[in-house]
N, C-alpha and C. Protein backbone atom coordinates (compact mmCIF):
# COMPACT_ATOMS: atom_id res chain seq x y z
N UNK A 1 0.84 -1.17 0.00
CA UNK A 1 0.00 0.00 0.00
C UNK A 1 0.89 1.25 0.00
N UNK A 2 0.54 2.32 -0.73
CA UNK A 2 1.41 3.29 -0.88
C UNK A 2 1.17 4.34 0.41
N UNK A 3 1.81 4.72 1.31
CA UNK A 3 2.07 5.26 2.48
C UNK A 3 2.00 6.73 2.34
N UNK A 4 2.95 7.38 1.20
CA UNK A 4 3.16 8.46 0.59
C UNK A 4 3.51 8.89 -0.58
N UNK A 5 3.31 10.15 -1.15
CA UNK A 5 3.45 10.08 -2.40
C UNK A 5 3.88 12.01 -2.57
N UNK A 6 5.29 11.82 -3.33
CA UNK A 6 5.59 13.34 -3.21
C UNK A 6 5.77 13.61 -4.82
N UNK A 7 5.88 15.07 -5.27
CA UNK A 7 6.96 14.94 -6.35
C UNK A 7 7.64 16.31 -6.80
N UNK A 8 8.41 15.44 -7.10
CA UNK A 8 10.48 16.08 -7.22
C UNK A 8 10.36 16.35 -8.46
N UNK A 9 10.43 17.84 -8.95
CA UNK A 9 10.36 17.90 -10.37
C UNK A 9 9.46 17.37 -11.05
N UNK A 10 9.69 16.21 -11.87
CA UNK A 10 9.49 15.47 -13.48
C UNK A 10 8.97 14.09 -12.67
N UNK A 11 9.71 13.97 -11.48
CA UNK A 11 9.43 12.89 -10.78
C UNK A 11 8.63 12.62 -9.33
N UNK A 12 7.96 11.03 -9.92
CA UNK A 12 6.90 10.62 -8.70
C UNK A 12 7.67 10.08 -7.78
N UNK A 13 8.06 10.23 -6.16
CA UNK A 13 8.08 9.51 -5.34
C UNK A 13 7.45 8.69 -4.54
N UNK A 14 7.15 7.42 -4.23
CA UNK A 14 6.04 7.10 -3.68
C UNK A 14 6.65 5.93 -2.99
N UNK A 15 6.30 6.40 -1.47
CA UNK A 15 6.62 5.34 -0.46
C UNK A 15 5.36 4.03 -0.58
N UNK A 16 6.27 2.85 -0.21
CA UNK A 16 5.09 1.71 -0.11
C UNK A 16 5.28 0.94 1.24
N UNK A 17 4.22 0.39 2.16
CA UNK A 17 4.42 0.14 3.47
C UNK A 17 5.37 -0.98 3.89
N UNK A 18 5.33 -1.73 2.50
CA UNK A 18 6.11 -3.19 2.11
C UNK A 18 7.37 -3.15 2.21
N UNK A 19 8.21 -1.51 2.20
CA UNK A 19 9.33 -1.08 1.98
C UNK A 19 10.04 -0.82 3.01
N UNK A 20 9.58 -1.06 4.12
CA UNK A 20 9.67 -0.46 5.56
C UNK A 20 10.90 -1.79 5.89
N UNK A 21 11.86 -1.88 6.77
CA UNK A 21 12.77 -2.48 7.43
C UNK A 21 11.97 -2.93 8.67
N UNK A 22 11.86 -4.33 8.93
CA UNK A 22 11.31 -4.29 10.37
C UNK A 22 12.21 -4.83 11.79
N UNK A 23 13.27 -5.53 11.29
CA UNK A 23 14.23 -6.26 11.57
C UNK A 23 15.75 -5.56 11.28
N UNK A 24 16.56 -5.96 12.67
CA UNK A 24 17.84 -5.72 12.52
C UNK A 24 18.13 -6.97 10.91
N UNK A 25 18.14 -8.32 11.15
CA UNK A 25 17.96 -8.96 10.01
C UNK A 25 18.49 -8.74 9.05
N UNK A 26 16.68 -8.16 8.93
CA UNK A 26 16.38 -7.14 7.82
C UNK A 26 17.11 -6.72 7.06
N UNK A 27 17.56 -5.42 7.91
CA UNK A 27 18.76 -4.47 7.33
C UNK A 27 19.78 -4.64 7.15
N UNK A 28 20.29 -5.74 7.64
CA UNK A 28 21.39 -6.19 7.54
C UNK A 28 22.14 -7.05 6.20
N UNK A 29 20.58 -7.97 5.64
CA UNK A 29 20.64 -8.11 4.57
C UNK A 29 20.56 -7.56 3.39
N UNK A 30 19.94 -6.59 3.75
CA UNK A 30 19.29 -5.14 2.67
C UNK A 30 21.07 -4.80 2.48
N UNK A 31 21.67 -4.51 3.58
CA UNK A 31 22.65 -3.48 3.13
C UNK A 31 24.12 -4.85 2.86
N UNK A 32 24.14 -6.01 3.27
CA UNK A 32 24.88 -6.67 2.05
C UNK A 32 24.94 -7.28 0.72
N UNK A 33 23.27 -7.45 0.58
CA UNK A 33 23.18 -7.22 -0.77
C UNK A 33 24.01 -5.75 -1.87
N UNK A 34 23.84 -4.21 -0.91
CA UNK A 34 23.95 -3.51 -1.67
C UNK A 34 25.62 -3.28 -1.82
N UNK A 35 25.99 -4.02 -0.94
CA UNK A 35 27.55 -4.22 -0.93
C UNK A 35 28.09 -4.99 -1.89
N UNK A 36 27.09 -6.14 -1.87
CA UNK A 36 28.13 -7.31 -3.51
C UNK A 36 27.32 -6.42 -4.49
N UNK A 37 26.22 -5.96 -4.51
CA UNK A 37 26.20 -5.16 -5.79
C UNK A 37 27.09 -3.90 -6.67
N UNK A 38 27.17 -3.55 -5.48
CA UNK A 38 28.51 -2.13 -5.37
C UNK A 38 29.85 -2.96 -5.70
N UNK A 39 29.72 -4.08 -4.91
CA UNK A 39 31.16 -4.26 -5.29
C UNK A 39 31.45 -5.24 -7.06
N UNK A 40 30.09 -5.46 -7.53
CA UNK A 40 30.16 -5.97 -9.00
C UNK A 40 30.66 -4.91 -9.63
N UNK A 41 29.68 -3.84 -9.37
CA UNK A 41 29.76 -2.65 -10.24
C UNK A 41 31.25 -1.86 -10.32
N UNK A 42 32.21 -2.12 -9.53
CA UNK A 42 33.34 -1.48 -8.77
C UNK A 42 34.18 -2.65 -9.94
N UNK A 43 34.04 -3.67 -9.28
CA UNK A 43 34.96 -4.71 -9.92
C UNK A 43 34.64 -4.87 -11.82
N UNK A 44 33.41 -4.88 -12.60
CA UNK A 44 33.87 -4.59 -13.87
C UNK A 44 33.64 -3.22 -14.02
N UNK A 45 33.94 -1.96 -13.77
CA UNK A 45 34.51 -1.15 -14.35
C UNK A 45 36.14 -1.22 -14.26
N UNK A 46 36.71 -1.99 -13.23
CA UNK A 46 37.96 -1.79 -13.31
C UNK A 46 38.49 -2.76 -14.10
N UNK A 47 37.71 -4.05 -14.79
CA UNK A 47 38.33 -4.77 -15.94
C UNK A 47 38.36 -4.16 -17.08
N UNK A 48 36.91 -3.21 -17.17
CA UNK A 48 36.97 -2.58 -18.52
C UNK A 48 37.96 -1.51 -18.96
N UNK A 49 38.48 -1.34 -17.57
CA UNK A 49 39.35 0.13 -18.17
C UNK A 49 40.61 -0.48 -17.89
N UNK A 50 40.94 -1.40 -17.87
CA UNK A 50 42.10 -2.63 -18.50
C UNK A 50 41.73 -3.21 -19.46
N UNK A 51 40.87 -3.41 -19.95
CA UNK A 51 40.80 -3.85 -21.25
C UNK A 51 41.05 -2.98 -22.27
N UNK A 52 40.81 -1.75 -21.62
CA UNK A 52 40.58 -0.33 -23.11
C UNK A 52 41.92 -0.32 -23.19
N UNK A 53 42.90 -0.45 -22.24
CA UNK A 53 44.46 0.37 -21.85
C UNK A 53 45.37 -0.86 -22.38
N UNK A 54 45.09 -1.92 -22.62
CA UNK A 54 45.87 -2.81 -23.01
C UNK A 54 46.27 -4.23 -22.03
């Protein structure tokens, strides 16, 4: 269910209740997921710009 709903410019923000953290857990998983994701994103840009350089 959408909780709130703002908007930024051009853009809709809209909170949903589903989105809420309820658990240490929780967050804990939330934020190592966003860590191996960060760290994909980290790790091939630095192959690609060895690949461009030789």
């Amino acid at each position: 269910m959408v909780v709130f709903e703002m908007k930024i410019g051009n853009t809709i923000v809209r909170g949903h209740d589903d989105c809420v953290v309820r658990t240490a857990a929780e967050r804990q998983e939330i934020l190592d997921n966003i860590g191996r994701i960060a760290a994909g994103i980290y790790r091939d840009k630095e192959k690609k710009q060895k690949e461009e350089t030789g």
